[in-house]
Protein backbone atom coordinates (compact mmCIF):
# COMPACT_ATOMS: atom_id res chain seq x y z
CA UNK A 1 0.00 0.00 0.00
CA UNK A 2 1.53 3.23 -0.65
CA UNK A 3 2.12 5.93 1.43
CA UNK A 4 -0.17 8.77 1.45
CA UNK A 5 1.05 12.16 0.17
CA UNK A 6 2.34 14.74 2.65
CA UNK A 7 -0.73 17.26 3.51
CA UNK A 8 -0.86 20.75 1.22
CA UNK A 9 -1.15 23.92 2.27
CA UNK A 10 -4.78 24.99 1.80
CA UNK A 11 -3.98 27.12 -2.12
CA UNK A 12 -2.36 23.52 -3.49
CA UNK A 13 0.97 25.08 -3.95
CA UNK A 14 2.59 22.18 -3.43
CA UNK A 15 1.37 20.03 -6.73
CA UNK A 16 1.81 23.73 -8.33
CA UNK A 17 5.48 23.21 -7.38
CA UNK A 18 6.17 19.61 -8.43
CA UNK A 19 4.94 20.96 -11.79
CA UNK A 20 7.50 23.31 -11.69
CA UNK A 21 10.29 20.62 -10.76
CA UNK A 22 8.94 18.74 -13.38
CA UNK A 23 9.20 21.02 -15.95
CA UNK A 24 12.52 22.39 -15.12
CA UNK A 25 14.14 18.87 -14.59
CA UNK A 26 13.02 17.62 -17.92
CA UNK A 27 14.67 20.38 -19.70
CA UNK A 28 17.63 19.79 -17.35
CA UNK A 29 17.59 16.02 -18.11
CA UNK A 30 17.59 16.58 -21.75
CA UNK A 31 20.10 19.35 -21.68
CA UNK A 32 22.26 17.24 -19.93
CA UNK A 33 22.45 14.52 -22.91
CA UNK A 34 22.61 17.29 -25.54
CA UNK A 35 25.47 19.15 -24.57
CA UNK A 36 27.41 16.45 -23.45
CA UNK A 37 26.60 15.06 -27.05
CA UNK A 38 27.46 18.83 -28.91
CA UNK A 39 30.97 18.51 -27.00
CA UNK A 40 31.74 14.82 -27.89
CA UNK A 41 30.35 14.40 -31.01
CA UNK A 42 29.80 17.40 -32.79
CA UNK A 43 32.67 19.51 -31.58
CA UNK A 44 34.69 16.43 -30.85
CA UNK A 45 36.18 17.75 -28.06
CA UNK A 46 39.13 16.71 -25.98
CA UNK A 47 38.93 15.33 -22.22
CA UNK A 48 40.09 18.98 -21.58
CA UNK A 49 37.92 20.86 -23.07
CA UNK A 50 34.89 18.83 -22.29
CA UNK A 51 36.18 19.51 -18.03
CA UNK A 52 36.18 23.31 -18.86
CA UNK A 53 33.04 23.06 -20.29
CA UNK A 54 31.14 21.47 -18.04
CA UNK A 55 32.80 23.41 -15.42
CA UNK A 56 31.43 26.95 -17.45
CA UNK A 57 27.90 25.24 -16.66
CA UNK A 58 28.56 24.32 -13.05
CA UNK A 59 30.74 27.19 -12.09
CA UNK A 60 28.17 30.03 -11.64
CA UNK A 61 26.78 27.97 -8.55
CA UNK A 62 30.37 28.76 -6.96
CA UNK A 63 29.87 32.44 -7.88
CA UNK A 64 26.13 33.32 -7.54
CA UNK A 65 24.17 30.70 -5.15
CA UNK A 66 24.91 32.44 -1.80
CA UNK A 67 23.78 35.18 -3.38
CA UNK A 68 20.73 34.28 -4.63
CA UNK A 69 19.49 32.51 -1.63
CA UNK A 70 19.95 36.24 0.03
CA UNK A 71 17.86 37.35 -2.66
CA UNK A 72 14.90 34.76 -2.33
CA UNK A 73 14.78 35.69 1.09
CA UNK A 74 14.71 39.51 0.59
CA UNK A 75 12.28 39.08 -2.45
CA UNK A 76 9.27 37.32 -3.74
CA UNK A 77 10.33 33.81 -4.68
CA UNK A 78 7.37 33.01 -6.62
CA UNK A 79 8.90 36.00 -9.39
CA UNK A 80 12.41 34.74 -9.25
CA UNK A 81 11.78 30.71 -10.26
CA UNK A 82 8.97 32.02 -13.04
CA UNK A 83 12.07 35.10 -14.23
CA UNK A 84 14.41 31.89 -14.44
CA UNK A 85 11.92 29.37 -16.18
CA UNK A 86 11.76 32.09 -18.65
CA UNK A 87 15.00 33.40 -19.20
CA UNK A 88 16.42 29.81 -19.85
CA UNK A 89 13.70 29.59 -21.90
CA UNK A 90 15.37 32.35 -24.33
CA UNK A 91 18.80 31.24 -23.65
CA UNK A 92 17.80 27.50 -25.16
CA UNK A 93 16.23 29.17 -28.49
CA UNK A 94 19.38 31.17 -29.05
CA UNK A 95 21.57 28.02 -28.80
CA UNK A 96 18.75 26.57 -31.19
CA UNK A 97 18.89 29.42 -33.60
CA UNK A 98 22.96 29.30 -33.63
CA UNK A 99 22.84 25.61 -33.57
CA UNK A 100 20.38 26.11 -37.01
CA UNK A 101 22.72 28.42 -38.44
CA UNK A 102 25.90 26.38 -38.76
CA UNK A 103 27.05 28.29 -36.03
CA UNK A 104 27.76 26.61 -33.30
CA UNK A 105 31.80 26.60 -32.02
CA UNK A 106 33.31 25.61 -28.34
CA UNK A 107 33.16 29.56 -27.04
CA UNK A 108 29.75 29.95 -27.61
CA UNK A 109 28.97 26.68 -26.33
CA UNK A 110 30.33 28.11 -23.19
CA UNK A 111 28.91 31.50 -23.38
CA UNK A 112 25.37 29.13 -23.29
CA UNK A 113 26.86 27.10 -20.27
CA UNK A 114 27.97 29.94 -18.47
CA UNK A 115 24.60 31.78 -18.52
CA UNK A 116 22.04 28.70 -17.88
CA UNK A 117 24.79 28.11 -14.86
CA UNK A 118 24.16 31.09 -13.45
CA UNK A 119 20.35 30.92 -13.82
CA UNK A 120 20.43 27.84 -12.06
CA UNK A 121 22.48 29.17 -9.17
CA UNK A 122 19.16 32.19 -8.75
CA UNK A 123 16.64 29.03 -9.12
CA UNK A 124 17.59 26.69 -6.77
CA UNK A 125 17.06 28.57 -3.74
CA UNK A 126 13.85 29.73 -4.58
CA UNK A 127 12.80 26.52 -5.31
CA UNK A 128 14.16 25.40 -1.78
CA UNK A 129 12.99 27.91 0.08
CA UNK A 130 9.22 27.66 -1.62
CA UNK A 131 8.99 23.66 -0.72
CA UNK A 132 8.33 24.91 3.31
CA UNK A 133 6.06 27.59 2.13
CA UNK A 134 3.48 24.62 0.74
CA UNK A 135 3.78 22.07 2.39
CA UNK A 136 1.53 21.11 6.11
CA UNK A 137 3.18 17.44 7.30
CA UNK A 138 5.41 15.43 6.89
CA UNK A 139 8.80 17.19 5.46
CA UNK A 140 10.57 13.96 4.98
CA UNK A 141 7.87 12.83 2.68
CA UNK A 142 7.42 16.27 0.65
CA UNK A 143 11.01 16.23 0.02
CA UNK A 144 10.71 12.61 -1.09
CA UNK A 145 8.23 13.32 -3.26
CA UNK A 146 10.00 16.79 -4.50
CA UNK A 147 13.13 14.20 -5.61
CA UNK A 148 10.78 11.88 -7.27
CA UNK A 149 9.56 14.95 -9.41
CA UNK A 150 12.78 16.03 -10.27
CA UNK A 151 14.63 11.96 -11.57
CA UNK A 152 11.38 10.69 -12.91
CA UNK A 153 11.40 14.43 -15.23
CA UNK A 154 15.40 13.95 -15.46
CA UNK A 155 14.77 10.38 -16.57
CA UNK A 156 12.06 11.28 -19.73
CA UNK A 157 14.17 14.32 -20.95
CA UNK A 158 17.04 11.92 -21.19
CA UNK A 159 15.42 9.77 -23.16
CA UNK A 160 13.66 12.26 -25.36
CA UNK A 161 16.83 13.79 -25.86
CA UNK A 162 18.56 10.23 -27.17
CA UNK A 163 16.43 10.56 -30.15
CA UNK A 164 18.93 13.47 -31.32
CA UNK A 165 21.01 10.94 -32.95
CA UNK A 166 18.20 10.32 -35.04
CA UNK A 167 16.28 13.91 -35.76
CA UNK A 168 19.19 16.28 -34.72
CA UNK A 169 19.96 18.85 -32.12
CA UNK A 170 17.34 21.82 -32.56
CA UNK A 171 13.70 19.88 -32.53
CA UNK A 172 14.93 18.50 -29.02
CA UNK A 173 15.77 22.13 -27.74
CA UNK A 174 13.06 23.26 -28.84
CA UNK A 175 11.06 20.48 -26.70
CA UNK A 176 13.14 22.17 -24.18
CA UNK A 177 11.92 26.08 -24.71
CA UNK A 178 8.41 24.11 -24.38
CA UNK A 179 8.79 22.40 -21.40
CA UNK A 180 10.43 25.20 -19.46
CA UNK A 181 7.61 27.25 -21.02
CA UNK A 182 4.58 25.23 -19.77
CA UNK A 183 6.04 25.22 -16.42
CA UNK A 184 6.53 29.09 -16.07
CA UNK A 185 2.54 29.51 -15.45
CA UNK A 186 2.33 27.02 -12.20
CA UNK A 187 5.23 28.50 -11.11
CA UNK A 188 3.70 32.32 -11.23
CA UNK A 189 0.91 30.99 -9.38
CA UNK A 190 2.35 29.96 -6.01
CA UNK A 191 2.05 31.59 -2.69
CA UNK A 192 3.61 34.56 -2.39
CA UNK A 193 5.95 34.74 0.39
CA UNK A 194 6.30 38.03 2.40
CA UNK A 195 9.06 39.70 2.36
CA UNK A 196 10.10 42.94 4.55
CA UNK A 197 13.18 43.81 3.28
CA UNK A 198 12.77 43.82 -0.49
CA UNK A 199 14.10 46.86 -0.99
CA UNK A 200 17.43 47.52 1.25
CA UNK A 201 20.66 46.70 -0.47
CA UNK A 202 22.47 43.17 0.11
CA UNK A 203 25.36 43.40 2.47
CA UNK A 204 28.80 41.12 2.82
CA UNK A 205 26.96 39.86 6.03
CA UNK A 206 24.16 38.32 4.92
CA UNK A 207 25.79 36.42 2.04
CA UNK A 208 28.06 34.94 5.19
CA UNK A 209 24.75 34.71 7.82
CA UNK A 210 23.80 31.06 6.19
CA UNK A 211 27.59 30.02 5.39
CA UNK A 212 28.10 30.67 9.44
CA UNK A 213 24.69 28.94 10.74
CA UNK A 214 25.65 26.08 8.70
CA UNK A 215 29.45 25.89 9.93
CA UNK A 216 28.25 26.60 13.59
CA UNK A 217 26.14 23.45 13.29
CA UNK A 218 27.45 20.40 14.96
CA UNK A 219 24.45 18.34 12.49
CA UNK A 220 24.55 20.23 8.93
CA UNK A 221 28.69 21.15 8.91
CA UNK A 222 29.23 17.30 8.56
CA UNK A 223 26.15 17.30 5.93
CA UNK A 224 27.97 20.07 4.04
CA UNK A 225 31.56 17.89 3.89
CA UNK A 226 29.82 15.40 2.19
CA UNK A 227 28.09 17.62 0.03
CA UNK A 228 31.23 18.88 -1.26
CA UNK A 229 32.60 15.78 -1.54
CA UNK A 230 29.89 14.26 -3.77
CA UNK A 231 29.98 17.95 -5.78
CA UNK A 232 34.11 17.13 -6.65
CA UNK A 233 34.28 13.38 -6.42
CA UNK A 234 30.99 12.32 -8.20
CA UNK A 235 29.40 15.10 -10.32
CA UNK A 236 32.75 15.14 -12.25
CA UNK A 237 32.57 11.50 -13.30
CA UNK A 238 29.32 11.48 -14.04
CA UNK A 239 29.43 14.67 -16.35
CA UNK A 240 32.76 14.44 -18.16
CA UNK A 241 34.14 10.83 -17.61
CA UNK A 242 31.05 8.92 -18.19
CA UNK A 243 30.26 10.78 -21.71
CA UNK A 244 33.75 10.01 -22.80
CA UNK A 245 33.63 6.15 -21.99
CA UNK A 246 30.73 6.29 -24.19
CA UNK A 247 32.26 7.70 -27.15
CA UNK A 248 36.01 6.21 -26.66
CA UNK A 249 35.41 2.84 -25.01
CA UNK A 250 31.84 1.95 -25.93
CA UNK A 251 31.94 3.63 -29.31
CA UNK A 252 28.43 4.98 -28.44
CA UNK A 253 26.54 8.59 -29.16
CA UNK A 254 23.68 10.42 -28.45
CA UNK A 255 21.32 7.00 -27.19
CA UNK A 256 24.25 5.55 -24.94
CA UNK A 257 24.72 9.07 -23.38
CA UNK A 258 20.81 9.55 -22.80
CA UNK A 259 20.65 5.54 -21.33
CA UNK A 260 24.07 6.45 -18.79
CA UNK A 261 22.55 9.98 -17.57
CA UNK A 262 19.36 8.66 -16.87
CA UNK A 263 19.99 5.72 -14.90
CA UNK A 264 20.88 7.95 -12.07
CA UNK A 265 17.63 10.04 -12.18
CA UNK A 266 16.01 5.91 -12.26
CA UNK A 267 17.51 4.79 -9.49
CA UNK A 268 16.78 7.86 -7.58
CA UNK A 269 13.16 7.59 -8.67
CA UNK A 270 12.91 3.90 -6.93
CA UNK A 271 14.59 4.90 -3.90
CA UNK A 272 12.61 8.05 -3.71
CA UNK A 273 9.53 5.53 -3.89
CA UNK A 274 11.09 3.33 -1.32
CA UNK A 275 11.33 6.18 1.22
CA UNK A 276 7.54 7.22 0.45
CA UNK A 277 6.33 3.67 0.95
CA UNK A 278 8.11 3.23 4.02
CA UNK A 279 6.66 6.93 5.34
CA UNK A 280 9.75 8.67 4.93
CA UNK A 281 13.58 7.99 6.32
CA UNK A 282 13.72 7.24 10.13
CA UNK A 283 17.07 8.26 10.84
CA UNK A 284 18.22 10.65 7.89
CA UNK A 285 22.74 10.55 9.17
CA UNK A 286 22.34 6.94 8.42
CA UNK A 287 20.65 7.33 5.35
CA UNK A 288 23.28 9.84 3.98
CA UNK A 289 26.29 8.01 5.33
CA UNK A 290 25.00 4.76 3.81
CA UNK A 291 24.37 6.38 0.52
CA UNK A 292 27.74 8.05 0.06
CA UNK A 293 29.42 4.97 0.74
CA UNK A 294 27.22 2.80 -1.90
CA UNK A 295 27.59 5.56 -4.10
CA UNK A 296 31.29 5.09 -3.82
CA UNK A 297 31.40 1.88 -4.12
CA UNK A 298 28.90 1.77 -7.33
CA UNK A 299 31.68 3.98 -8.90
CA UNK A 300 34.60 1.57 -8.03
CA UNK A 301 32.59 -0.84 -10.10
CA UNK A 302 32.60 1.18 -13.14
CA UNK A 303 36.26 1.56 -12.74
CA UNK A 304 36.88 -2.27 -13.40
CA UNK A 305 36.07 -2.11 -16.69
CA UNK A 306 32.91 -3.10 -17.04
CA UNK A 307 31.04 -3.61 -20.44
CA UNK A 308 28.41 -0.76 -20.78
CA UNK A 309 25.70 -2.73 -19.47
CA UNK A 310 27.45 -3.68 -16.71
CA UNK A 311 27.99 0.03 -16.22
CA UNK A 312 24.12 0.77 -16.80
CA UNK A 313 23.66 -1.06 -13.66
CA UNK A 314 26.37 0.53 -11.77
CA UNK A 315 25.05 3.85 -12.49
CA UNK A 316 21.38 2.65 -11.91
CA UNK A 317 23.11 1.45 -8.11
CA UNK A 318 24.69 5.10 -7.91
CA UNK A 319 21.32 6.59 -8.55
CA UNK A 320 19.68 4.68 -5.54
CA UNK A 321 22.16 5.55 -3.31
CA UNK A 322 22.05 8.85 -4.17
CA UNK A 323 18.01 8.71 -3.10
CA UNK A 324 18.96 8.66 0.09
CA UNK A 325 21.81 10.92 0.38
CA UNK A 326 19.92 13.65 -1.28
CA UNK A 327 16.73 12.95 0.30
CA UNK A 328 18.74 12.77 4.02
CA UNK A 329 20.81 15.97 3.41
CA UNK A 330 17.41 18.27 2.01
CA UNK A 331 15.21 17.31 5.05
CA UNK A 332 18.19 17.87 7.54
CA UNK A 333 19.17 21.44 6.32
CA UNK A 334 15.40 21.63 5.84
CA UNK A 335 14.67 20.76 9.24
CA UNK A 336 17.43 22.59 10.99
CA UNK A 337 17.96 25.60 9.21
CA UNK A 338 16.33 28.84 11.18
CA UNK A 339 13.08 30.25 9.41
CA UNK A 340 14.91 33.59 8.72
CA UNK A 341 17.83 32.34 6.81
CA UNK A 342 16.45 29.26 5.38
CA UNK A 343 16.59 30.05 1.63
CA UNK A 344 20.74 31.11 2.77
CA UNK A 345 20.91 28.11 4.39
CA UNK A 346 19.62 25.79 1.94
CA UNK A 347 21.96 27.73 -0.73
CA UNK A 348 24.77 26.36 1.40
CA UNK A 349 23.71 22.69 0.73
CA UNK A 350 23.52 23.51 -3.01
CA UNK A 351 26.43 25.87 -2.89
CA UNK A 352 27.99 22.28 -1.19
CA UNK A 353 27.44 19.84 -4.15
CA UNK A 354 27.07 22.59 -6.94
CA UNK A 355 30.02 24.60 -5.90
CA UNK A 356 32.44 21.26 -6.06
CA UNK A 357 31.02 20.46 -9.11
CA UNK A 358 33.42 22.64 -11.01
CA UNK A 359 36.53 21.60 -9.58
CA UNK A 360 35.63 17.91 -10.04
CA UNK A 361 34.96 18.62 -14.06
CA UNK A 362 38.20 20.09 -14.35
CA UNK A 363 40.09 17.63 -12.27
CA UNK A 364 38.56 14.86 -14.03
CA UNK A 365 39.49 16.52 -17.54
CA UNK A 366 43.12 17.00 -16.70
CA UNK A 367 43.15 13.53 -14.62
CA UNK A 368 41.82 11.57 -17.74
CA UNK A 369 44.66 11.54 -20.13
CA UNK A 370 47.47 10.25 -17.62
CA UNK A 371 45.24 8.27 -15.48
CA UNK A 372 42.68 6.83 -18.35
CA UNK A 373 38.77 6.94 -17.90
CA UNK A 374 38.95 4.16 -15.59
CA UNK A 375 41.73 5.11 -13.62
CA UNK A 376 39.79 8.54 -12.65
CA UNK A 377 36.84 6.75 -11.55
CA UNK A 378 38.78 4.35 -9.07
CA UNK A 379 40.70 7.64 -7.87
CA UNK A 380 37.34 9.16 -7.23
CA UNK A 381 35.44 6.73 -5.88
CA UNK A 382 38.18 5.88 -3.05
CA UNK A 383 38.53 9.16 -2.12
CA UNK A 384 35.08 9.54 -1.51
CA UNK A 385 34.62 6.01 0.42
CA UNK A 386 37.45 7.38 2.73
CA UNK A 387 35.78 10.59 3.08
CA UNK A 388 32.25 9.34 3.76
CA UNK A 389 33.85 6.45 6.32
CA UNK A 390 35.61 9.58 8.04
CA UNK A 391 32.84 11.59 8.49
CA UNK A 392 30.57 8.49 9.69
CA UNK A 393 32.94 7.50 12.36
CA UNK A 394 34.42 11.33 13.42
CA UNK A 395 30.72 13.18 14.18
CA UNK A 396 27.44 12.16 15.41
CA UNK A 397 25.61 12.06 12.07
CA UNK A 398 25.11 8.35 12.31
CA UNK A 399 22.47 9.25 14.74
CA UNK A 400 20.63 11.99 12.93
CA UNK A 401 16.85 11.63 12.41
C-alpha cells in the first residue's frame, strides 16, 4: 500500500510546485544529454575541453548561489523561479537558432553554459525555500516526493533527448523552450511569500549569515563535507568521464549518453519511492552516510572495466544511493535551518554539491589523459569512500533523524 502524500497547504501550492520541478528537470535532463553530445560528437572535443566546459555550466553555482538565496529571502520567490523558467527559456532558443545556423563553435557553447549556470544558481534557492512555504506534514515525505519529481522528469528528458542521434539537435531544444515554457505559469501561481526587506541593499553579512549557521552546526557542517565531496568526487565523473567512456570505449553517441545519464535520475526515482512507501527515512545521518558509501562503491565498479551494461547497472546502483543521500541531506538542512535564513541556508547545501562540481569537471578533464577513464573513476570513488567512512565514524551524524 503506498504511502499517502504529505498534507498541502490549503492554495495547493505544493502540486503547483512539483509541476515546476517537473518542468525544469526535464529540460535539465535533456540538456544534460545534448550538450554532453554537442561537446563529444559534434565539436569532438578533448577530455580537456569537455572539463572546462562542463565546469562553465557548473561554475556560476560557486559564484552566484549564496547570493541568490539572500535574494529569495529579501524578495518574492514566486517571481524569481517564473524570471528563471523564462530566461532559460530564451537562452535554449538562441543556442537553437545558432545551432540552425551552422554556427555553433566551443566559445559559444560556453557562453550558453555559463549563462544557464548562473540561472540555475538564482533558481535553486527559490525553489528550496518555496517547498516549506506549501507544504503542512510530513517534510521527509514532501522532500521525497520533490526528488521523485525532479529523476522521474530527469529520466524522460534523457530519453527524449537520445532521439537526437536520429532527428538532430534543434527539434529536441526546442522540446526544451516548451517544457520550461509550460512550467513558467504554475510557477507564477504559487504563494507569495512576504518579504520585509525587499528593498534595502544586500550586504557582505548576509551572504556569510547562512555560510556561518551552517558551519556553527554540529548536524549540517558534517552534511555540508559530504556535500562537497559528492559535488568534486561524483558530479565530475558522471558529467565528463562517463560521456567520454561512451564515445572512446563503448563507441556509443547520443542513445548511450541519454541511457548512462538517466539511470541515475532511475535509481533515484525507486529509492525516492522506497522512502515514500516506508513513510519517509527514520534516521536521515544513516541514510546519507549509507548512501555516500554505496555511491562510492557503485563507482569503483565502473572503474573495473565493465562492459556498458554492466555500467548501466552501476550507475542505476549510484542513482539509488544517491536517493537517500539527497533525500537525508534536504530534510536535515530543511529541518534545521532557522526560518529567517532558510533560503541562505539551503543555498549552502547547493552551494555544497554545486560549488564542487566545477573543480571535479576540471580535475577529471586534466586527470583523464594520464590516469585513463577508468583510472579517474577508481581515484574518485576511493577518495570519496574514505571521506564518507571519516565523516561516519568522526561526528554524530550516524544518529541523525
Amino acid at each position: 500500500m503506498s504511502a499517502p502524500s504529505p498534507a498541502l497547504a490549503p492554495n495547493g501550492g505544493y502540486r503547483k510546485l512539483l509541476f515546476g520541478i517537473g518542468s525544469w528537470f526535464g529540460f535539465w535532463g535533456s540538456q544534460m544529454v545534448i550538450f554532453q553530445w554537442l561537446l563529444v560528437e559534434t565539436l569532438v572535443a578533448s577530455p580537456e575541453q569537455v572539463g572546462s566546459a562542463q565546469a562553465a555550466i557548473t561554475l556560476p553555482a560557486l559564484l552566484f548561489l549564496l547570493v541568490g538565496g539572500a535574494v529569495a529571502d529579501r524578495i518574492d520567490p514566486t517571481r524569481l523561479m517564473t524570471f528563471v523558467h523564462v530566461a532559460t527559456a530564451g537562452s535554449v532558443a538562441a543556442l537553437a537558432l545558432v545551432l540552425g545556423m551552422g554556427l555553433l563553435t566551443y566559445p559559444l557553447l560556453l557562453v550558453y553554459a555559463v549563462a544557464v549556470g548562473t540561472l540555475q544558481a538564482f533558481g535553486f534557492p527559490a525553489r528550496d525555500t518555496l517547498l516549506s512555504e506549501v507544504v503542512r506534514g510530513s517534510l521527509s515525505r514532501a522532500v521525497a516526493g520533490t526528488t521523485i519529481t525532479q529523476h522521474a522528469s530527469q529520466v524522460a528528458g534523457s530519453f527524449v533527448a537520445g532521439a537526437a542521434g536520429a532527428v538532430g539537435a534543434v527539434p529536441i531544444l526546442a522540446l526544451q523552450v516548451l517544457a520550461l515554457a509550460s512550467g513558467a505559469l504554475p510557477v507564477s501561481r504559487l504563494p507569495r511569500p512576504e518579504r520585509s526587506r525587499a528593498g534595502e541593499p544586500l550586504s557582505l553579512a548576509e551572504l556569510r549569515a547562512g555560510v556561518v549557521e551552517v558551519v556553527a552546526s554540529p548536524v549540517l557542517r558534517p552534511v555540508l563535507i559530504l556535500a562537497v565531496a559528492t559535488g568534486i568526487l561524483f558530479v565530475g565523473p558522471y558529467i565528463v568521464v562517463l560521456p567520454l567512456m561512451v564515445r572512446d570505449v563503448y563507441g556509443g553517441g547520443a542513445a548511450e549518453i541519454a541511457v548512462l545519464n538517466a539511470m541515475f535520475p532511475l535509481g533515484s526515482v525507486i529509492g525516492g519511492l522506497a522512502i515514500l512507501w516506508r513513510g519517509g527515512l527514520v534516521r536521515s545521518g544513516r541514510a546519507l552516510c549509507l548512501g555516500q558509501v554505496i555511491a562510492s562503491l557503485s563507482i569503483g565498479a565502473i572503474a573495473l572495466g565493465l562492459p556498458f551494461w554492466g555500467s548501466v547497472l552501476a550507475v542505476l546502483a549510484w542513482g539509488l544511493a544517491g536517493a537517500f543521500f539527497i533525500n537525508a541531506g534536504r530534510t536535515l538542512f530543511q529541518g534545521h535551518a532557522t526560518a529567517a535564513h532558510r533560503a541562505r541556508v539551503l543555498s549552502v547545501y547547493t552551494l555544497g554539491v554545486m560549488g564542487g562540481a566545477p573543480i571535479g569537471s576540471i580535475a577529471s578533464g586534466l586527470l583523464a589523459t594520464p590516469l585513463g577513464l577508468t583510472g579517474t573513476l577508481a581515484l574518485d570513488g576511493g577518495v570519496a569512500l574514505v571521506v564518507a567512512i571519516a565523516v561516519t565514524l568522526s561526528t554524530s551524524l550516524w544518529w541523525e533523524h
